[in-house]
N, C-alpha and C. Protein backbone atom coordinates (compact mmCIF):
# COMPACT_ATOMS: atom_id res chain seq x y z
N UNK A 1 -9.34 13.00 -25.36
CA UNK A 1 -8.07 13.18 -24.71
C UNK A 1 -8.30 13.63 -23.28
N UNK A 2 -7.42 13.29 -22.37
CA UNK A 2 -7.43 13.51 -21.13
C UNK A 2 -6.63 14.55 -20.78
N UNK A 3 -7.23 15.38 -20.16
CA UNK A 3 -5.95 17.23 -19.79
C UNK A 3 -5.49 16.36 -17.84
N UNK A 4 -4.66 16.94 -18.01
CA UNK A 4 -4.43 17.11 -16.62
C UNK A 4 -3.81 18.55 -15.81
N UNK A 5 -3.32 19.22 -14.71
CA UNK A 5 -2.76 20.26 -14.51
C UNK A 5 -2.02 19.78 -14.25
N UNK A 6 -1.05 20.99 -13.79
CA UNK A 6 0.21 20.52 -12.83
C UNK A 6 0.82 21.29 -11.64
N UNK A 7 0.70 20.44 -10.95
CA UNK A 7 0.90 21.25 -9.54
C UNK A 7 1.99 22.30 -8.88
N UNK A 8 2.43 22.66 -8.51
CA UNK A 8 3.50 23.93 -8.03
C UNK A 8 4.77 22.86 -7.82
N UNK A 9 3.98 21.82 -7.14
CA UNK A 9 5.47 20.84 -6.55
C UNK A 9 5.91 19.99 -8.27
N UNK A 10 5.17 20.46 -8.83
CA UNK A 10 5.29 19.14 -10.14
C UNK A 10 4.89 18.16 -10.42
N UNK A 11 3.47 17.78 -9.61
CA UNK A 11 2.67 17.05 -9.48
C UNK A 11 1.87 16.74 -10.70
N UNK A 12 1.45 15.53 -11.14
CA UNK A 12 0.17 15.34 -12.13
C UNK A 12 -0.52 14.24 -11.96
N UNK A 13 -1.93 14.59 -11.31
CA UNK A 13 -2.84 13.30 -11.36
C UNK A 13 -3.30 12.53 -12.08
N UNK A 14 -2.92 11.12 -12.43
CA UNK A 14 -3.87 10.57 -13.41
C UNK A 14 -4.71 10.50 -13.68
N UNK A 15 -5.87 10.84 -14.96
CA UNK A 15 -7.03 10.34 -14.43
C UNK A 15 -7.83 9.09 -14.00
N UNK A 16 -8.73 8.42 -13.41
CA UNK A 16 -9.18 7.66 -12.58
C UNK A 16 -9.63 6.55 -13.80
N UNK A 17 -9.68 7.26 -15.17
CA UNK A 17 -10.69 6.14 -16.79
C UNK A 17 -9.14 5.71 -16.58
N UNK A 18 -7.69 6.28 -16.77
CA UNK A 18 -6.58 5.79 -17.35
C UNK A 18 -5.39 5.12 -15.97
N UNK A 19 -6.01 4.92 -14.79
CA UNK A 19 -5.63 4.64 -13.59
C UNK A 19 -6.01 3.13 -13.86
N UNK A 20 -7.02 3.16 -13.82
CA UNK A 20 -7.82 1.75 -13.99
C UNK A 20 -7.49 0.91 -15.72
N UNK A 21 -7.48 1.62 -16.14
CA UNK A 21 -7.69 0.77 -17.44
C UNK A 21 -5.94 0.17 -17.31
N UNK A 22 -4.87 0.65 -17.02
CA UNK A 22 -3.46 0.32 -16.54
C UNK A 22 -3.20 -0.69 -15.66
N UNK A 23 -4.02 -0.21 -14.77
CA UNK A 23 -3.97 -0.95 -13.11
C UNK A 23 -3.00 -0.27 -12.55
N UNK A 24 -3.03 0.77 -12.51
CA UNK A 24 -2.04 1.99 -11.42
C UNK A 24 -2.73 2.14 -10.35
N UNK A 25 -1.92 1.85 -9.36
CA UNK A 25 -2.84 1.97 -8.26
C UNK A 25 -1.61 2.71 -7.06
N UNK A 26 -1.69 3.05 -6.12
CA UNK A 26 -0.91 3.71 -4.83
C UNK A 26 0.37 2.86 -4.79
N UNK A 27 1.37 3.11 -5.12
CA UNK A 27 2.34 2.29 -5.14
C UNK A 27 2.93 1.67 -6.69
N UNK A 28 2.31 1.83 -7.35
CA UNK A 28 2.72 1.57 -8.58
C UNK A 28 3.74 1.85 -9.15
N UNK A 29 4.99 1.74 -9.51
CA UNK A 29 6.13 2.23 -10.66
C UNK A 29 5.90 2.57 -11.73
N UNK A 30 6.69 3.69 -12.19
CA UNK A 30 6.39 4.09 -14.13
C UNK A 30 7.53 4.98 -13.95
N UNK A 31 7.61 4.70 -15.56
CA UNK A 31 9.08 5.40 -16.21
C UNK A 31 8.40 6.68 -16.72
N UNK A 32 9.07 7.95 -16.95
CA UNK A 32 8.68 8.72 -17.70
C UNK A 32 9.93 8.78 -18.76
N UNK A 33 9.80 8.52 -19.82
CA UNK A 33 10.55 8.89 -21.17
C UNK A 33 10.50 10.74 -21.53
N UNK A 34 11.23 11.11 -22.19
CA UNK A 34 10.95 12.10 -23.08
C UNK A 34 11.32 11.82 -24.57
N UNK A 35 10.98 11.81 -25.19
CA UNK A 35 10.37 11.35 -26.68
C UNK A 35 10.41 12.43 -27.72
N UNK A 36 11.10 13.22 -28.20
CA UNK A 36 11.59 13.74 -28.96
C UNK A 36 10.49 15.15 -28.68
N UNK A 37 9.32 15.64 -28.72
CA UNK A 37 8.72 16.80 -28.34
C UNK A 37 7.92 16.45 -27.46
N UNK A 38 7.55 15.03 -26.48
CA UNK A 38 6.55 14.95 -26.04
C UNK A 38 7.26 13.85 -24.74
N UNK A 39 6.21 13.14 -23.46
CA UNK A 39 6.59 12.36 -22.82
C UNK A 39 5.64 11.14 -22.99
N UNK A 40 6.30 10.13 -22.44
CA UNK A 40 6.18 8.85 -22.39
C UNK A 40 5.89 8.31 -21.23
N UNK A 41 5.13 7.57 -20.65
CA UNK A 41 4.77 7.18 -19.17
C UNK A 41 4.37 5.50 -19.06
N UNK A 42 5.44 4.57 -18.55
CA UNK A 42 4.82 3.27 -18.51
C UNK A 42 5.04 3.16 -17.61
N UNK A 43 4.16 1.76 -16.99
CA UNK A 43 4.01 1.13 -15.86
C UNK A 43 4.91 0.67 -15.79
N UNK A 44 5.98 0.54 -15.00
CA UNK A 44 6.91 -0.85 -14.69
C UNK A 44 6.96 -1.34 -13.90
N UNK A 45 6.14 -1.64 -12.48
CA UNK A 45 5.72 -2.11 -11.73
C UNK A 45 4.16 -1.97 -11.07
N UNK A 46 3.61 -2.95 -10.63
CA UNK A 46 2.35 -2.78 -9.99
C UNK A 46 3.01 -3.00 -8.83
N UNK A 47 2.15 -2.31 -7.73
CA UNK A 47 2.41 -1.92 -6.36
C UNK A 47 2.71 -3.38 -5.65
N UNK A 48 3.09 -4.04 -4.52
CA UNK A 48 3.10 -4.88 -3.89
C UNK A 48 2.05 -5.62 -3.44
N UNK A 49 1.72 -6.89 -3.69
CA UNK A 49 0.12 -7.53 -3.16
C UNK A 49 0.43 -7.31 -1.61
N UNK A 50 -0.99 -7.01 -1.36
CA UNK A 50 -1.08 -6.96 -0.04
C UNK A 50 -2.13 -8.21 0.29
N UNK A 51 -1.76 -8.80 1.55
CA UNK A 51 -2.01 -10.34 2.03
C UNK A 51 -3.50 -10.02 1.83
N UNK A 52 -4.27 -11.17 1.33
CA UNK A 52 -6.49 -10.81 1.76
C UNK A 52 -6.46 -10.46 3.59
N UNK A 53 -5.53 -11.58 4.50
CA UNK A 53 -6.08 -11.89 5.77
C UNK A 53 -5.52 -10.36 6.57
N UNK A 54 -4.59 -9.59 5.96
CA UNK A 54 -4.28 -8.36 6.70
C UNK A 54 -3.17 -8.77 8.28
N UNK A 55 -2.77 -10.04 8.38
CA UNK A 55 -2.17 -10.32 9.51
C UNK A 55 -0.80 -9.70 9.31
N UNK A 56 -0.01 -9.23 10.14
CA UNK A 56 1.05 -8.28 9.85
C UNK A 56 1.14 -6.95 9.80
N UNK A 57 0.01 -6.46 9.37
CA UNK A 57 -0.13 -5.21 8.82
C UNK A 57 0.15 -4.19 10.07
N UNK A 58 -0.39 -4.36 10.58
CA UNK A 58 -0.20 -4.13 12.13
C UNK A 58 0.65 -3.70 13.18
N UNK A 59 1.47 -3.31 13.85
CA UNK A 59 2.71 -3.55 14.81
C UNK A 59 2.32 -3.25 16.42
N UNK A 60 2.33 -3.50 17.20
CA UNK A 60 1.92 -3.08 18.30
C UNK A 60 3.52 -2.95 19.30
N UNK A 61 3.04 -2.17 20.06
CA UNK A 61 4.62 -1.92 20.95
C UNK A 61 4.23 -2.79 22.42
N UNK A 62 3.69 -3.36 22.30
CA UNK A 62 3.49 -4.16 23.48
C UNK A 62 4.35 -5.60 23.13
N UNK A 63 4.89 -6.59 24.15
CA UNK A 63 5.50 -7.96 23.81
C UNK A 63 4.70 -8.94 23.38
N UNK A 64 5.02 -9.78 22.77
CA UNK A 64 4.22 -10.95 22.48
C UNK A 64 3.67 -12.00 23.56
N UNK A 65 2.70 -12.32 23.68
CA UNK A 65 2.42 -12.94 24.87
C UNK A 65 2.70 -14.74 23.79
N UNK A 66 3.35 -15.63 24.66
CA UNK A 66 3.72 -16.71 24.59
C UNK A 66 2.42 -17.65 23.98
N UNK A 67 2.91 -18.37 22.92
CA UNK A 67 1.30 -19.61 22.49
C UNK A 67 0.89 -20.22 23.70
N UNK A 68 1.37 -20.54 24.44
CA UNK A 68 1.21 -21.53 25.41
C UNK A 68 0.78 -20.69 26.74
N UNK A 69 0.63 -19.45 26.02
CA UNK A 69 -0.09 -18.82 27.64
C UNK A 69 -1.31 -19.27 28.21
N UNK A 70 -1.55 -19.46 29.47
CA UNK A 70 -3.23 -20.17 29.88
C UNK A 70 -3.66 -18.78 30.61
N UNK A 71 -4.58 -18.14 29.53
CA UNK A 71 -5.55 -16.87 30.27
C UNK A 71 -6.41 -17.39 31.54
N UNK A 72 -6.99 -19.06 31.60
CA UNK A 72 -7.57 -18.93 32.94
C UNK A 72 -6.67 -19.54 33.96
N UNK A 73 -5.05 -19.37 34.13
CA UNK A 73 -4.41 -19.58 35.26
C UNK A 73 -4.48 -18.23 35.50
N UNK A 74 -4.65 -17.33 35.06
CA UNK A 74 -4.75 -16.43 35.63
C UNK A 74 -5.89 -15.35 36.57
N UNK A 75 -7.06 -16.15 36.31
CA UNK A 75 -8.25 -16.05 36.83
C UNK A 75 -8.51 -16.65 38.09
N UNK A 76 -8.06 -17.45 37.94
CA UNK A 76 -8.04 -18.53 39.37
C UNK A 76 -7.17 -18.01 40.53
N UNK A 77 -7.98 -17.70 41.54
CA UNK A 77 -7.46 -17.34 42.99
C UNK A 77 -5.95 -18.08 43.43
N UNK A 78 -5.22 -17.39 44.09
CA UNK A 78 -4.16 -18.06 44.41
C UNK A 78 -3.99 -18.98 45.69
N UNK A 79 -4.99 -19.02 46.83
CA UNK A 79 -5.26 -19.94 47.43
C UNK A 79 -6.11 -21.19 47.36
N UNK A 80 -6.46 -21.96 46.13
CA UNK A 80 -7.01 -22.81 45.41
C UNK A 80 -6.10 -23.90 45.39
């Protein structure tokens, strides 16, 4: 059996054998039941896939520079 504590805020960590064997991971959903003297805990959601390529993830506060920008018109002297 697995103990866990519980924290001041009401916190309880899973452990890491029963994290995995679930697939609970950061983001995950679960119900807690109470069950006549005891509780109940299921998954009801796994967390959101996150993309492999990571594009998005990101935000920058700068503007988008245009597809069609040409980085070497801008290299080139202006009396040319």
């Amino acid at each position: 059996m697995n103990a866990a504590t519980i924290t001041s805020k009401g916190q309880v960590t899973i452990p890491q054998e029963i994290r995995r064997r679930l697939g609970i991971r950061a983001g995950s959903r679960v119900e807690i039941l109470v069950v006549e003297d005891h509780v109940e805990m299921r998954v009801v959601a796994p967390p959101a896939k996150v993309s492999g390529s990571g594009f998005g993830l990101l935000k920058s506060p700068r503007t988008a520079v245009p597809a069609d920008f040409d980085v070497a018109s801008r290299l080139r002297p202006e009396h040319c």
